[in-house]
Protein backbone atom coordinates (compact mmCIF):
# COMPACT_ATOMS: atom_id res chain seq x y z
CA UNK A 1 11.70 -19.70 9.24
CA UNK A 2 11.48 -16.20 8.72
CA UNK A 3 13.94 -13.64 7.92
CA UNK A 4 15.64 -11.57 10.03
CA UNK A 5 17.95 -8.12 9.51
CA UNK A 6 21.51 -8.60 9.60
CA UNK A 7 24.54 -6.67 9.64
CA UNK A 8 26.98 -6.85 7.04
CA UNK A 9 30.76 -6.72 7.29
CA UNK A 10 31.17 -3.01 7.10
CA UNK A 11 28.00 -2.19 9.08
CA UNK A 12 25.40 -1.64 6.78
CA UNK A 13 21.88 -3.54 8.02
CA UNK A 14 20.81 -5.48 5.31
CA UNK A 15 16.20 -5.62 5.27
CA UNK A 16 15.40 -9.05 3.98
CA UNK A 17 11.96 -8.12 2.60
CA UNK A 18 10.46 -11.22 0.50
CA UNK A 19 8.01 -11.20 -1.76
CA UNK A 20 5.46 -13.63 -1.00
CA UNK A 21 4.09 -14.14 -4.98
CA UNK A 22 5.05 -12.49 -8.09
CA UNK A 23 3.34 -9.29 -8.87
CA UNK A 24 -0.20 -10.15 -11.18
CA UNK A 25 1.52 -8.88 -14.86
CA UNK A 26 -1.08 -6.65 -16.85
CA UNK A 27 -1.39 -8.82 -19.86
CA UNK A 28 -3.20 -7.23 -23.26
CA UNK A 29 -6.28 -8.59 -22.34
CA UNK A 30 -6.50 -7.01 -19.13
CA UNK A 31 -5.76 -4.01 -20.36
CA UNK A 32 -8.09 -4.01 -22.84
CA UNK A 33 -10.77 -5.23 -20.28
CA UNK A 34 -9.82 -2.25 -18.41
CA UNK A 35 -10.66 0.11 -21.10
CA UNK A 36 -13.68 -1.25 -22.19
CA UNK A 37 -15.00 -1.02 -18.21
CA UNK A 38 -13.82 2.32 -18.40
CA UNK A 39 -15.57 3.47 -21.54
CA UNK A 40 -18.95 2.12 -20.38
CA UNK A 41 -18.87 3.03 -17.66
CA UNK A 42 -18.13 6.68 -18.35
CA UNK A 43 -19.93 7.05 -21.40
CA UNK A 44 -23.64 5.11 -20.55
CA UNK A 45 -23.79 3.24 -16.68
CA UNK A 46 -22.64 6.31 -14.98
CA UNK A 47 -24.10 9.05 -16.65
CA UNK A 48 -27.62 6.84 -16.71
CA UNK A 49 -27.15 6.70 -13.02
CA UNK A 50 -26.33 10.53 -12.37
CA UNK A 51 -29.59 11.15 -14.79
CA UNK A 52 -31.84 8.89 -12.67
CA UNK A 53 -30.47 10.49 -8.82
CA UNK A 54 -30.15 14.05 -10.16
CA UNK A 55 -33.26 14.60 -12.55
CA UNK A 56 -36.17 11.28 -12.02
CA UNK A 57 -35.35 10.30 -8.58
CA UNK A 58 -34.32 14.01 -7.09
CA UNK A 59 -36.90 14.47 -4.18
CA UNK A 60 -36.01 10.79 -3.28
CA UNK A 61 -32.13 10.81 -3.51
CA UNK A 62 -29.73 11.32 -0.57
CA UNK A 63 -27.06 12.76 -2.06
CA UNK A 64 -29.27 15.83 -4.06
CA UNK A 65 -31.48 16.35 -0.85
CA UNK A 66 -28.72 15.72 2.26
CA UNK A 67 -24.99 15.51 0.88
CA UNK A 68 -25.82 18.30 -1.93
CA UNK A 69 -22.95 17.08 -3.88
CA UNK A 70 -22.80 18.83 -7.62
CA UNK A 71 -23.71 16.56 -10.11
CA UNK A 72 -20.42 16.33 -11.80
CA UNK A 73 -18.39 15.63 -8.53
CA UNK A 74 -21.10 12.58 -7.96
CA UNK A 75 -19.88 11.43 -11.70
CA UNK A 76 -16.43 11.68 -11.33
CA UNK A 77 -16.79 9.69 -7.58
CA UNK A 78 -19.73 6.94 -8.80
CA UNK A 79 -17.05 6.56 -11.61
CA UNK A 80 -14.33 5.95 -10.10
CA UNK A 81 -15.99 3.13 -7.91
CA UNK A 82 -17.43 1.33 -10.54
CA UNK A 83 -13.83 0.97 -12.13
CA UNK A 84 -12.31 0.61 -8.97
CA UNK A 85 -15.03 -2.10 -7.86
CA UNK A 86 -14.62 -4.50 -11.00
CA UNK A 87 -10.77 -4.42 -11.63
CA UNK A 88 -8.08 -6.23 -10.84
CA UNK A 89 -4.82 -5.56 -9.19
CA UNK A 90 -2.67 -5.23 -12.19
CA UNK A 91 -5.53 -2.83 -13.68
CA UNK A 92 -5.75 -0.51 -10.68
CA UNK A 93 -2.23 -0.58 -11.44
CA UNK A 94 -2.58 1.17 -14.68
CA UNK A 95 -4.07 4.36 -12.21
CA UNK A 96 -2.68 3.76 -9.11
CA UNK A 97 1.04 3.27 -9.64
CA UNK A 98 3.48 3.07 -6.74
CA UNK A 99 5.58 5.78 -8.18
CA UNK A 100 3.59 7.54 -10.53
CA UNK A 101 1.13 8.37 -7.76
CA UNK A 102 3.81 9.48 -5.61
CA UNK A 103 5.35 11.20 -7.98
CA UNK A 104 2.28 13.09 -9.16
CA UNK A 105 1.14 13.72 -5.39
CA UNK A 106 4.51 15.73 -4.80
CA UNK A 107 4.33 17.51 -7.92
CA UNK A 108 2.15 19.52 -5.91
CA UNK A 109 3.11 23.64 -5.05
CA UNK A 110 2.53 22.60 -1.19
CA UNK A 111 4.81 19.95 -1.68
CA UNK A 112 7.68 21.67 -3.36
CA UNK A 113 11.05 21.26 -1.59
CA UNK A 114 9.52 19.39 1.33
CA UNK A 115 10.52 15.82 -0.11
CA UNK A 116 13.22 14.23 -0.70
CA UNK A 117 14.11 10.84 -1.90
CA UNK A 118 17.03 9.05 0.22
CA UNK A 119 18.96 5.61 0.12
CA UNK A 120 20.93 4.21 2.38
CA UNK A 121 22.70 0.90 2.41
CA UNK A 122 19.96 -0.46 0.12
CA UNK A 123 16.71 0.66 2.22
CA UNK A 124 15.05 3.65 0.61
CA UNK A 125 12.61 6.05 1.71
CA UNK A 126 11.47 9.17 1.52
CA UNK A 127 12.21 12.72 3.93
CA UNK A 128 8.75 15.11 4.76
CA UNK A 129 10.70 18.13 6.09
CA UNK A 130 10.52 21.94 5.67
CA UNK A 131 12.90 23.10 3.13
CA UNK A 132 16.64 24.02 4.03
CA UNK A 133 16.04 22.26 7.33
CA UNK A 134 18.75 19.96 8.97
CA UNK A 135 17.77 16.42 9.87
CA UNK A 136 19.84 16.20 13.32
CA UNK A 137 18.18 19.57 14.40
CA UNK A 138 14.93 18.07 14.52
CA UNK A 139 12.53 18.09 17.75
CA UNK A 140 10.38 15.45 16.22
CA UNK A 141 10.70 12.55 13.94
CA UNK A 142 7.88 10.60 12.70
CA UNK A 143 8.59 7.65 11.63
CA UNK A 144 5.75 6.32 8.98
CA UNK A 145 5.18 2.31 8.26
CA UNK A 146 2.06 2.52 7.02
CA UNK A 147 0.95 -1.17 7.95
CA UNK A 148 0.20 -3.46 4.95
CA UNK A 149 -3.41 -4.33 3.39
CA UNK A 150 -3.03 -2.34 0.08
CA UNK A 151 -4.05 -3.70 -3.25
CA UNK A 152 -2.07 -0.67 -4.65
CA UNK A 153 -1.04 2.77 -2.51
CA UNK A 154 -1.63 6.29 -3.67
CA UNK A 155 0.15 7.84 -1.10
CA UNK A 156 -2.47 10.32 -1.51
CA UNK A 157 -3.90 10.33 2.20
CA UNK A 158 -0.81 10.18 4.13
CA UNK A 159 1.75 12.36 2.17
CA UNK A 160 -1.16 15.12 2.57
CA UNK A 161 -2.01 14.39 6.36
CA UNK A 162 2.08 14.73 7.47
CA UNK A 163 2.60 17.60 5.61
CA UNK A 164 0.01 19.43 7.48
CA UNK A 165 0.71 17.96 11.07
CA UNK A 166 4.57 18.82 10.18
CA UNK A 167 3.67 22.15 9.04
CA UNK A 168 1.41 23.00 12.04
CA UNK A 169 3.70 21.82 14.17
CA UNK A 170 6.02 24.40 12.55
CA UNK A 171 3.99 26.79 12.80
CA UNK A 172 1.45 26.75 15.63
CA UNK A 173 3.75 25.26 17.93
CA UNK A 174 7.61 26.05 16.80
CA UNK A 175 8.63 22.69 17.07
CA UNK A 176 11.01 21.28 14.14
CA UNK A 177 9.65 18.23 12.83
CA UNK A 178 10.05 16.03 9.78
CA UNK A 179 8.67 12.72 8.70
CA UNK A 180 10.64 9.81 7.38
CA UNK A 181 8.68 7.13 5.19
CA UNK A 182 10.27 3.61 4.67
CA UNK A 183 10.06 2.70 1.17
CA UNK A 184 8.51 -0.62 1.26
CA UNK A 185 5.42 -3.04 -0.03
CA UNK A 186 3.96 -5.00 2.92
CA UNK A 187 0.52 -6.62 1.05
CA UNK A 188 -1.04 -9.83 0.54
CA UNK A 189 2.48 -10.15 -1.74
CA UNK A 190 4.77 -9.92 1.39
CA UNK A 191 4.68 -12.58 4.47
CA UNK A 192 3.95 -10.55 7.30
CA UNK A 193 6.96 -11.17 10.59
CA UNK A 194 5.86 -13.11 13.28
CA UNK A 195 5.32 -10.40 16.33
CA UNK A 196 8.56 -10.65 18.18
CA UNK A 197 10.59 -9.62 15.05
């Protein structure tokens, strides 16, 4: 039967969010897979591969002759798939952590004073709004649920994309708008609601 929000005695909603499995733990063995796919990767698979599109195969290679990517941009990318490609969960983990990522995506000078971090009755989330701004003054709200179907989330696509449509909208338009992001993990871990909840 699933779960459905309820109201507690002095009117706080309560979000019964379950976890469908246990998180995958990053054992030492993991880890140390990790780091060895890393290192060879980096150090000969890669590199061998950059040689052989860049310098051997050049007149025959897309990505010289149509993309024109710089060599060291096709490294860094061709690297980060290969890792990306053979890990696991708990290893993409190690790079892709729910808060560092966030955390390290709002370090950012475009970001600065345009988050904040809020908690109410339990639920948490986060506020995308132009500094010194009130909440009850805005034209817009969006509200973000970004769906479900991550191994991990970087936040790096949508933080980025919001700030931009909420500063255009600023801008451009003079609308007041701010974006408020529920603080959630809906993935293979979480049952998903049936669609009438």
């Amino acid at each position: 039967m699933p779960l459905k929000p309820s109201q507690t005695s002095n009117g706080a909603v309560h979000l019964p969010l379950v976890r469908g499995a246990p998180d995958q733990r990053l054992t030492f063995s993991l880890f140390l897979r990790f780091w060895i796919l890393f290192f060879v990767n980096a150090v000969f698979l890669v590199p061998w591969q950059c040689f052989l599109e860049y310098f051997v195969l050049r007149l025959f290679s897309p990505v010289v002759q149509e993309v024109g990517r710089p060599i060291y941009t096709h490294y860094l990318i061709k690297l980060v798939q290969a890792v990306y490609r053979r890990s696991t969960p708990a290893q993409l983990r190690i790079l892709a952590d729910r808060v560092r990522s966030y955390a390290l995506v709002h370090s950012a000078p475009k970001f600065r004073g345009w988050v904040k971090k809020v908690e109410v009755n339990g639920t948490s989330g986060r506020w995308l709004a132009a500094p010194g701004t009130d909440r009850k003054k805005d034209d817009v709200v969006v509200y973000y649920i970004h769906g479900g179907g991550f191994i991990f989330d970087s936040g790096i696509n949508s933080q980025d994309f919001f700030l931009s449509t909420i500063k255009t909208l600023r801008d451009v338009h003079g609308i007041q708008a701010s974006g408020f992001f529920l603080d959630y993990r809906k993935s293979a871990r979480v049952p998903l609601l049936p669609p009438h909840d």
